[in-house]
PDB file of N, CA and C in Angstrom:
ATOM      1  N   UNK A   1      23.854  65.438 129.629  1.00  0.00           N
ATOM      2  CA  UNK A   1      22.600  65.707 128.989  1.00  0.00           C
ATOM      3  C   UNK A   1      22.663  65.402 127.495  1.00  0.00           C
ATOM      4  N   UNK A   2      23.806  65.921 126.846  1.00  0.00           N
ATOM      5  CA  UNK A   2      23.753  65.222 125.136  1.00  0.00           C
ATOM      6  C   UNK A   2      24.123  64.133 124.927  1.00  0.00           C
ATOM      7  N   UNK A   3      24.742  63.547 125.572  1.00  0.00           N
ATOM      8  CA  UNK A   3      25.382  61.975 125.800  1.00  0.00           C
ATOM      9  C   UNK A   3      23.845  61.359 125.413  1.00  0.00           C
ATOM     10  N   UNK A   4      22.692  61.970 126.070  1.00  0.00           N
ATOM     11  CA  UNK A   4      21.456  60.762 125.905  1.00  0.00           C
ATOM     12  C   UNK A   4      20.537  61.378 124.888  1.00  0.00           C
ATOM     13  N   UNK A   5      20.628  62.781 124.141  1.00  0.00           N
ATOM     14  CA  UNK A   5      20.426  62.901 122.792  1.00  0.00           C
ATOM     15  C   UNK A   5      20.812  62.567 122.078  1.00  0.00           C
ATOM     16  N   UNK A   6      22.489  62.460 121.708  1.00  0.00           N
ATOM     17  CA  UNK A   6      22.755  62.063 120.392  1.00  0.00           C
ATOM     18  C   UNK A   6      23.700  61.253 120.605  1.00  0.00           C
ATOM     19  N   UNK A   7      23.217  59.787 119.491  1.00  0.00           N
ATOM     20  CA  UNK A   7      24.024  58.533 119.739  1.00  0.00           C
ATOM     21  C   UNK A   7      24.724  58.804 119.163  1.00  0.00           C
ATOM     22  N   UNK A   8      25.749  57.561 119.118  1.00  0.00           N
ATOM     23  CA  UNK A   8      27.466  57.518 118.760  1.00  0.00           C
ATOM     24  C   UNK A   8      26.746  57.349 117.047  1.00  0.00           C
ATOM     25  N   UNK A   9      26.509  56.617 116.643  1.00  0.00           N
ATOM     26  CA  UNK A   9      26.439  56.429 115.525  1.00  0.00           C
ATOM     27  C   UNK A   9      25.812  57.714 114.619  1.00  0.00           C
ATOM     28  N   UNK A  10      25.022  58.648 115.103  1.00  0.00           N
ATOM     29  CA  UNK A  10      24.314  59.491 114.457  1.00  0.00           C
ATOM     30  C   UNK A  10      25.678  60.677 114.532  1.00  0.00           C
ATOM     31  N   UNK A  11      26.421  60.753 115.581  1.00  0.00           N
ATOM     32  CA  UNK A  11      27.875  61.867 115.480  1.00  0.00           C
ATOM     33  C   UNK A  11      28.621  60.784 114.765  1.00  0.00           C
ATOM     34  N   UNK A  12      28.802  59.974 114.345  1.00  0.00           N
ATOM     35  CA  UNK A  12      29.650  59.425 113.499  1.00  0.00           C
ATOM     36  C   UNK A  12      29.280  59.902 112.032  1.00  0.00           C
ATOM     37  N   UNK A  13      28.103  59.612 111.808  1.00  0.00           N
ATOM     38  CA  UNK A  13      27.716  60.099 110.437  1.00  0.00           C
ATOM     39  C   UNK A  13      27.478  61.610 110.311  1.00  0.00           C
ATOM     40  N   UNK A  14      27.030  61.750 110.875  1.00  0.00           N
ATOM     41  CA  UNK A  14      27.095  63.451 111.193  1.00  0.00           C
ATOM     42  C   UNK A  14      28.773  64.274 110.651  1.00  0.00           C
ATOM     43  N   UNK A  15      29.600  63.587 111.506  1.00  0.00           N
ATOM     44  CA  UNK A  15      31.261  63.552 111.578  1.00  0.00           C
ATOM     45  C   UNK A  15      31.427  63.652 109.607  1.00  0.00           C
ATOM     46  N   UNK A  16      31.233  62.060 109.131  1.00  0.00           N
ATOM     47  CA  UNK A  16      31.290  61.640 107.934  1.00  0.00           C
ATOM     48  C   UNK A  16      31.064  62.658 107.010  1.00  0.00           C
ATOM     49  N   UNK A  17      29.325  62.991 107.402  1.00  0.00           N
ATOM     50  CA  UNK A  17      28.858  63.872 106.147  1.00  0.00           C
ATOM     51  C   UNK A  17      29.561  65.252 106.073  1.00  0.00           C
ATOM     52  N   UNK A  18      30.517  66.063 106.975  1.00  0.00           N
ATOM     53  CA  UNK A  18      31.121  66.812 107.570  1.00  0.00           C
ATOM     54  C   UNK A  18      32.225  66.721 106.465  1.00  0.00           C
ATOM     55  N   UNK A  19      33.179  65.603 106.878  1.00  0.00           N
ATOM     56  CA  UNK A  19      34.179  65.473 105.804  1.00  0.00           C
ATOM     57  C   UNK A  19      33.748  65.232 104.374  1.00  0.00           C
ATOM     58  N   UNK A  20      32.727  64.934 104.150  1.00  0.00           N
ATOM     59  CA  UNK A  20      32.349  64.892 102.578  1.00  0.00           C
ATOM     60  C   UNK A  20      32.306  66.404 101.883  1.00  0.00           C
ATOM     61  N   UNK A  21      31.006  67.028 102.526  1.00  0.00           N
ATOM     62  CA  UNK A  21      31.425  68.103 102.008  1.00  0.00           C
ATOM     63  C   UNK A  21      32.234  68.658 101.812  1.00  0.00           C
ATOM     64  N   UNK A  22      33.702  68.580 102.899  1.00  0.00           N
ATOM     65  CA  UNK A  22      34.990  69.679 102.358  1.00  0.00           C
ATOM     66  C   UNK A  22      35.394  68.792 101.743  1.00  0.00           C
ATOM     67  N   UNK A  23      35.689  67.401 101.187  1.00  0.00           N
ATOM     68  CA  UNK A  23      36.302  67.165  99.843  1.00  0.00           C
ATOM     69  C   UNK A  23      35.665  67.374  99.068  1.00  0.00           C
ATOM     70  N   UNK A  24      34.169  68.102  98.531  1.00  0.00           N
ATOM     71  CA  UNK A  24      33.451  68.675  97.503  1.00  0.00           C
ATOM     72  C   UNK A  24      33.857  69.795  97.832  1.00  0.00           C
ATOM     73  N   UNK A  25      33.827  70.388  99.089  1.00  0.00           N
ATOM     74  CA  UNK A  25      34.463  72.013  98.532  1.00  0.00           C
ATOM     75  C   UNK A  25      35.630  71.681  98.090  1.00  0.00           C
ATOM     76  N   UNK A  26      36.681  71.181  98.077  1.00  0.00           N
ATOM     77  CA  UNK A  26      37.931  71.983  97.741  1.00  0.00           C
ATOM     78  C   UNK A  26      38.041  71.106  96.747  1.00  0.00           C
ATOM     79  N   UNK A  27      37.616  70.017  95.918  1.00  0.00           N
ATOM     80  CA  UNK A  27      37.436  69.474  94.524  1.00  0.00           C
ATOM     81  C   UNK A  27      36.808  70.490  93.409  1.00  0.00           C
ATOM     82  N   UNK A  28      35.903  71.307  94.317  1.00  0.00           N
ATOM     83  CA  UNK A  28      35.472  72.730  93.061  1.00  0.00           C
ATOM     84  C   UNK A  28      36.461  73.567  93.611  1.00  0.00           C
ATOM     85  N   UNK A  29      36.952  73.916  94.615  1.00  0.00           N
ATOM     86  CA  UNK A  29      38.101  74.775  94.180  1.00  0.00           C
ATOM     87  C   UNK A  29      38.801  74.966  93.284  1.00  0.00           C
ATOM     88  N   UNK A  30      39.689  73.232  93.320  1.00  0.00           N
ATOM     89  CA  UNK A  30      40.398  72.812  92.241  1.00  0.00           C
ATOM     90  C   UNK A  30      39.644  72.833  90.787  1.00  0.00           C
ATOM     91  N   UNK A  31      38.530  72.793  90.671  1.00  0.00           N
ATOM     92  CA  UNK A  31      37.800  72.776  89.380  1.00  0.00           C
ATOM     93  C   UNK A  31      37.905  74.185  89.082  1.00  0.00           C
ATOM     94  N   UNK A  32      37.838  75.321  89.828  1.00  0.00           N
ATOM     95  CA  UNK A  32      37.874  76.570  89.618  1.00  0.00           C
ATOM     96  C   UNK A  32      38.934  77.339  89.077  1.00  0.00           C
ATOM     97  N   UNK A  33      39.987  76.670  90.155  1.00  0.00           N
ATOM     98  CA  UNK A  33      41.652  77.044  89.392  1.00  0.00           C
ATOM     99  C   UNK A  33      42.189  76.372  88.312  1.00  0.00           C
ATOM    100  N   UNK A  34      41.518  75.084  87.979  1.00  0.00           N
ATOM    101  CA  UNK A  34      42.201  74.357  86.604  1.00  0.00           C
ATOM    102  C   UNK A  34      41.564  75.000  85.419  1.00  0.00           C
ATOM    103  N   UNK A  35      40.023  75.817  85.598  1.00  0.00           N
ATOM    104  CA  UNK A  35      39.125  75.996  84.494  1.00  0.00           C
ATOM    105  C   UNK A  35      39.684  77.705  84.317  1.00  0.00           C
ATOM    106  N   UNK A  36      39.848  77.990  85.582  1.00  0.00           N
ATOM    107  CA  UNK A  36      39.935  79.879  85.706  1.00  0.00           C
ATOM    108  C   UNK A  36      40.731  80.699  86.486  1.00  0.00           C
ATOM    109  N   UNK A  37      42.040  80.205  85.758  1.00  0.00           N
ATOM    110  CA  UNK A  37      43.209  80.303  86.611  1.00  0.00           C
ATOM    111  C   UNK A  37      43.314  81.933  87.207  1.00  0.00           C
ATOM    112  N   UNK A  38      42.276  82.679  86.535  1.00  0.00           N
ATOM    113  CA  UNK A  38      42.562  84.168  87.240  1.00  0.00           C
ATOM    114  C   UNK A  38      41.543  84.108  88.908  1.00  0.00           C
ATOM    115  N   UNK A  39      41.129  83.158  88.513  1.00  0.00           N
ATOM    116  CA  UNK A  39      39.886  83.141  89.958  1.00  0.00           C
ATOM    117  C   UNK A  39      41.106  83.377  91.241  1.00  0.00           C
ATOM    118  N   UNK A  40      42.031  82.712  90.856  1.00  0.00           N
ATOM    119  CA  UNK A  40      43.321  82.116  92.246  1.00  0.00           C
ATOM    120  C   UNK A  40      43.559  83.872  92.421  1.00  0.00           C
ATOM    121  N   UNK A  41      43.562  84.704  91.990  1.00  0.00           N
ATOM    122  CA  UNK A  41      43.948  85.844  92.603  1.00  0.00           C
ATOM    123  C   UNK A  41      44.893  86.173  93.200  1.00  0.00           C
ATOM    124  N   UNK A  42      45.448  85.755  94.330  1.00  0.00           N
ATOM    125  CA  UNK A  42      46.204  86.329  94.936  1.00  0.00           C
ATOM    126  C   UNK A  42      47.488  85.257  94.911  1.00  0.00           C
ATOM    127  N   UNK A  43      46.708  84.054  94.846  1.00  0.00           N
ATOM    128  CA  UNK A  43      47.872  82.882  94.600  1.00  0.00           C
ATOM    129  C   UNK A  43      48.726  83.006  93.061  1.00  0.00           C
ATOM    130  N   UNK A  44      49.657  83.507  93.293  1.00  0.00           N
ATOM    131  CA  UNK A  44      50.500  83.343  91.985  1.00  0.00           C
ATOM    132  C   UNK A  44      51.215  81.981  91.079  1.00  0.00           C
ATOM    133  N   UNK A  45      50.974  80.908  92.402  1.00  0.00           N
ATOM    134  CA  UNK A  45      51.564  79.701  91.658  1.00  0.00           C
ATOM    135  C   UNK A  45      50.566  78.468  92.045  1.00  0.00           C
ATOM    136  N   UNK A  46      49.851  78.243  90.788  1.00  0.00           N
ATOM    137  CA  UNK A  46      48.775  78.036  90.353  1.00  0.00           C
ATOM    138  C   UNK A  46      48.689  76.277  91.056  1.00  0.00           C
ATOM    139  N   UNK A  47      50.360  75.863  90.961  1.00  0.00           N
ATOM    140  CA  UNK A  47      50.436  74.494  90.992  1.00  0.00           C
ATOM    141  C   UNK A  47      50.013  74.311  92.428  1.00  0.00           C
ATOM    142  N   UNK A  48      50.971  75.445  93.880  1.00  0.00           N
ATOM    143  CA  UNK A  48      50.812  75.417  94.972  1.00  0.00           C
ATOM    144  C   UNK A  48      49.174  75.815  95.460  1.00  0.00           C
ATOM    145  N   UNK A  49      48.688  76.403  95.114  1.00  0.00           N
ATOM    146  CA  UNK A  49      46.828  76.809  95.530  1.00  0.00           C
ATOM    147  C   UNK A  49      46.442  74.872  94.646  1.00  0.00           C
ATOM    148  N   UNK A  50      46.513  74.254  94.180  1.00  0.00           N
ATOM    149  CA  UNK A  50      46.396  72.939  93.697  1.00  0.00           C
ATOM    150  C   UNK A  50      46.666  72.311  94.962  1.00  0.00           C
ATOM    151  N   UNK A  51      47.633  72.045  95.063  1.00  0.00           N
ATOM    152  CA  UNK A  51      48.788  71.163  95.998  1.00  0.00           C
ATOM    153  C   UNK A  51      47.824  71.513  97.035  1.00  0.00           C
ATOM    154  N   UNK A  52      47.212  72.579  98.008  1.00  0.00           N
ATOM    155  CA  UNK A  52      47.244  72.550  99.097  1.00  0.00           C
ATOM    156  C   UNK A  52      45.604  72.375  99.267  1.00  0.00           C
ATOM    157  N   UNK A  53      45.157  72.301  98.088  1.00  0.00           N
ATOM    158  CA  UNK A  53      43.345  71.945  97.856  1.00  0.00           C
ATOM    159  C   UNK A  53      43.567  70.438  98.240  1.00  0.00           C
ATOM    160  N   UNK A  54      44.494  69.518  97.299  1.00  0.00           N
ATOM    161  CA  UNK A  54      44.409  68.169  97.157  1.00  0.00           C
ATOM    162  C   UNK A  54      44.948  67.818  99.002  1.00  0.00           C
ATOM    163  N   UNK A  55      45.983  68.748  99.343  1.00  0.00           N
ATOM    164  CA  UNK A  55      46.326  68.303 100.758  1.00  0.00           C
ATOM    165  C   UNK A  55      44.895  68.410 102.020  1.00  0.00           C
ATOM    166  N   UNK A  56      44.174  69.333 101.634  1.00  0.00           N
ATOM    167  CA  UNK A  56      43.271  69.429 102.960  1.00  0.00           C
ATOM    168  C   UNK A  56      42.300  68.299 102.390  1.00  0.00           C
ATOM    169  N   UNK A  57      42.152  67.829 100.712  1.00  0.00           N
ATOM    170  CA  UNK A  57      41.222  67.018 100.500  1.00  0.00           C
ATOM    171  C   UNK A  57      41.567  65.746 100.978  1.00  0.00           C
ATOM    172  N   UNK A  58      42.906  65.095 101.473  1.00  0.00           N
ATOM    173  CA  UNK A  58      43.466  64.286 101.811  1.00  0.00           C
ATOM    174  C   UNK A  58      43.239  64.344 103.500  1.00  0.00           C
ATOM    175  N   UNK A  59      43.216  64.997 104.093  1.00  0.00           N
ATOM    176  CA  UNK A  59      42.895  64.952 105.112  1.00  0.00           C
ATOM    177  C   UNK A  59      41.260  64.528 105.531  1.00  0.00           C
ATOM    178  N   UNK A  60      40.542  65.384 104.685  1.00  0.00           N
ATOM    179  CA  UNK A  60      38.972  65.218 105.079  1.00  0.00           C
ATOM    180  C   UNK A  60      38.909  63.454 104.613  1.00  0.00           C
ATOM    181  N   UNK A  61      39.515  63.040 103.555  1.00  0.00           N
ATOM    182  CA  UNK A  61      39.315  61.639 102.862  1.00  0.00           C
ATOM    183  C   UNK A  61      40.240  61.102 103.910  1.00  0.00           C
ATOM    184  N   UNK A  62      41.225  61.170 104.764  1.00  0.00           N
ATOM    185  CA  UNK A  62      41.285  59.762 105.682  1.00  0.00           C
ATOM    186  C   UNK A  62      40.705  59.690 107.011  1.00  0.00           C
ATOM    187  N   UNK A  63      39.674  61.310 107.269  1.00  0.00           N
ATOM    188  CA  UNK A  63      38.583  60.837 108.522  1.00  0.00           C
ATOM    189  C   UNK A  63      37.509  60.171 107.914  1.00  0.00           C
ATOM    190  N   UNK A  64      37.076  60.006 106.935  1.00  0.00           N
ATOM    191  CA  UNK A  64      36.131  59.664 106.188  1.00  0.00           C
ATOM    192  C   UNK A  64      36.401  58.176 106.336  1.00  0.00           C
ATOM    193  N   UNK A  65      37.732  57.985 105.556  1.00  0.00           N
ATOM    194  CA  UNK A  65      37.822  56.139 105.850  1.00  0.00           C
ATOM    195  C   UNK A  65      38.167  56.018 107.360  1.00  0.00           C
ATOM    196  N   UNK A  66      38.507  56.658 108.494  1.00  0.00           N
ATOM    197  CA  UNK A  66      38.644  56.066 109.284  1.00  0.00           C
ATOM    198  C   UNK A  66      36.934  55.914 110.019  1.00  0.00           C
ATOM    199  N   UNK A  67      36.126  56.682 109.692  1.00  0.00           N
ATOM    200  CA  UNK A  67      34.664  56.638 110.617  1.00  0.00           C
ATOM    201  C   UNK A  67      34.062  55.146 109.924  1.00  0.00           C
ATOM    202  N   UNK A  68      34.267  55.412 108.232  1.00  0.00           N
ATOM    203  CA  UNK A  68      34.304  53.940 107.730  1.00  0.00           C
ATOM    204  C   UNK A  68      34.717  52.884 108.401  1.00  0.00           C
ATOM    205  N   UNK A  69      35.727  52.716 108.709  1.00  0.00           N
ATOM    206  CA  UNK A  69      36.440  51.302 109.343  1.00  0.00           C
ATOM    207  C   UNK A  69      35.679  51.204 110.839  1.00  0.00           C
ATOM    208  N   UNK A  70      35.905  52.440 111.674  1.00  0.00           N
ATOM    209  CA  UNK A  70      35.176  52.743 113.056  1.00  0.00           C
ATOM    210  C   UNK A  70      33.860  51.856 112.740  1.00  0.00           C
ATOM    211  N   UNK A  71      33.170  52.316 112.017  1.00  0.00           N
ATOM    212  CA  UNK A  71      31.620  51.859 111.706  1.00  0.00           C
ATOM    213  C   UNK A  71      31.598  50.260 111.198  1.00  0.00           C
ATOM    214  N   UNK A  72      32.688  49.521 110.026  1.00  0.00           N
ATOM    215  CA  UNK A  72      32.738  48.527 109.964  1.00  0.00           C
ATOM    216  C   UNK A  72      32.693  47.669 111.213  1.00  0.00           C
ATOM    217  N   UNK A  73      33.580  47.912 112.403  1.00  0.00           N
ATOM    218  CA  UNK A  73      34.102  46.739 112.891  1.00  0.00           C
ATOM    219  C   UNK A  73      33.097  47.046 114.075  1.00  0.00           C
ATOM    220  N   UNK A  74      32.528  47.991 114.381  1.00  0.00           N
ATOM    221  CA  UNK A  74      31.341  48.131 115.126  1.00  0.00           C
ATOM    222  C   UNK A  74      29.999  47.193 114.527  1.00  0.00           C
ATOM    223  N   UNK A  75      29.857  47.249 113.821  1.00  0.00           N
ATOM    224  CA  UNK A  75      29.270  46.321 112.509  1.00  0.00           C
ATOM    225  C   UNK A  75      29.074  44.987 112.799  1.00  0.00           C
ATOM    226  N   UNK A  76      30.629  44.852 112.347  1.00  0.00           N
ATOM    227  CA  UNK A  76      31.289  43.144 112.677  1.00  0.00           C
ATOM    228  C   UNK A  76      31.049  43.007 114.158  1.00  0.00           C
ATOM    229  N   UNK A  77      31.271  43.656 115.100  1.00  0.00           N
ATOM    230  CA  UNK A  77      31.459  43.423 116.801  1.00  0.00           C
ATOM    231  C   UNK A  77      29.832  42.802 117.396  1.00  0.00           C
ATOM    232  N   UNK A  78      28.708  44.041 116.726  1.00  0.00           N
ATOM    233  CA  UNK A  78      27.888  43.567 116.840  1.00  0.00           C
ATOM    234  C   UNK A  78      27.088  42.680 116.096  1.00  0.00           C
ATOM    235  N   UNK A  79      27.458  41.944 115.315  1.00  0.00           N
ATOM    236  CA  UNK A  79      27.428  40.824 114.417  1.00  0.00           C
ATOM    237  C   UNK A  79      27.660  39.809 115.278  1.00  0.00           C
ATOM    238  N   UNK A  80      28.816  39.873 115.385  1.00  0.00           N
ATOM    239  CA  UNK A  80      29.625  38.954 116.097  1.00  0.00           C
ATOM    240  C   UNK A  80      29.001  38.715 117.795  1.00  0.00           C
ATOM    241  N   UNK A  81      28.436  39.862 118.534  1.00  0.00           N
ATOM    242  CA  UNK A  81      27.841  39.543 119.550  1.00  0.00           C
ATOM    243  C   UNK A  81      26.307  38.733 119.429  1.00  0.00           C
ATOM    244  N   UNK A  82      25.865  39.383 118.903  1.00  0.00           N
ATOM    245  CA  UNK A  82      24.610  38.543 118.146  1.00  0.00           C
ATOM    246  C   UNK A  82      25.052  37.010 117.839  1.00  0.00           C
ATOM    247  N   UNK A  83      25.837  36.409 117.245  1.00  0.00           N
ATOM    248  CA  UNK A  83      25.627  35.086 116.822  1.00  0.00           C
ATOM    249  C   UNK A  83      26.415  34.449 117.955  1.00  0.00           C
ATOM    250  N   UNK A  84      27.104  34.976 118.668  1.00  0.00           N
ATOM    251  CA  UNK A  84      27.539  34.254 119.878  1.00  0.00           C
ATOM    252  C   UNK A  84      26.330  33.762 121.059  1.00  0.00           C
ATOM    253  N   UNK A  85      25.333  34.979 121.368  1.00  0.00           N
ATOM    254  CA  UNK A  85      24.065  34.761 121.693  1.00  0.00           C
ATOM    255  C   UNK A  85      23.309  33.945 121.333  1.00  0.00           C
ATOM    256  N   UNK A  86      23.195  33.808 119.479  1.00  0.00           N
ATOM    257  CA  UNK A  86      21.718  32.809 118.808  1.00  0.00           C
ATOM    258  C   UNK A  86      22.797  30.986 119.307  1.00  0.00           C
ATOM    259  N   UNK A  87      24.202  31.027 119.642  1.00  0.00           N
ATOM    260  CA  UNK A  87      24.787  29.576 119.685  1.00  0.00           C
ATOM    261  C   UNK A  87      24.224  29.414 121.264  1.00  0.00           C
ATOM    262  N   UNK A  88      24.111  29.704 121.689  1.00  0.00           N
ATOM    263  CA  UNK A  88      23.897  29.345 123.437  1.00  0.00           C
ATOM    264  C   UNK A  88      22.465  28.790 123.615  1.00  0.00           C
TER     265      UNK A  88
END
């Protein structure tokens, strides 16, 4: 039944806009602990609450390029099916 509501491409971007936001959340994290280092509270080492913002931001940023590339060569594929069609 959702298979014929929601296309691949609309959960792809959907997916995308998903990972965007948590590299904006945890980029103001990091803006929070570099500006107001008492905000970290409970984290005592200021560098590690850093380290592990930039690590989950690293994660959300390589689903991001991979839905990118996903979406490129889907792109190109149907590009590419199209002009194989207009030669015939």
């Amino acid at each position: 039944m959702y298979d014929k509501l929601i296309k691949p491409s609309k959960l792809l971007a959907s997916l995308r806009l998903h990972a965007v936001g948590n590299v904006n959340l945890h980029k103001t994290n990091i803006a929070v602990y570099l500006n107001n280092p008492a905000g970290i509270g409970e984290h005592s080492d200021i560098m590690e609450a850093v380290q592990s913002e930039l690590d989950k931001m690293a994660q959300h940023q390589d689903r991001i390029d991979l839905i990118d590339s996903i979406r490129s060569e889907n792109d190109e594929a149907a590009f590419l099916s199209n002009e194989e069609i207009d030669d015939d």
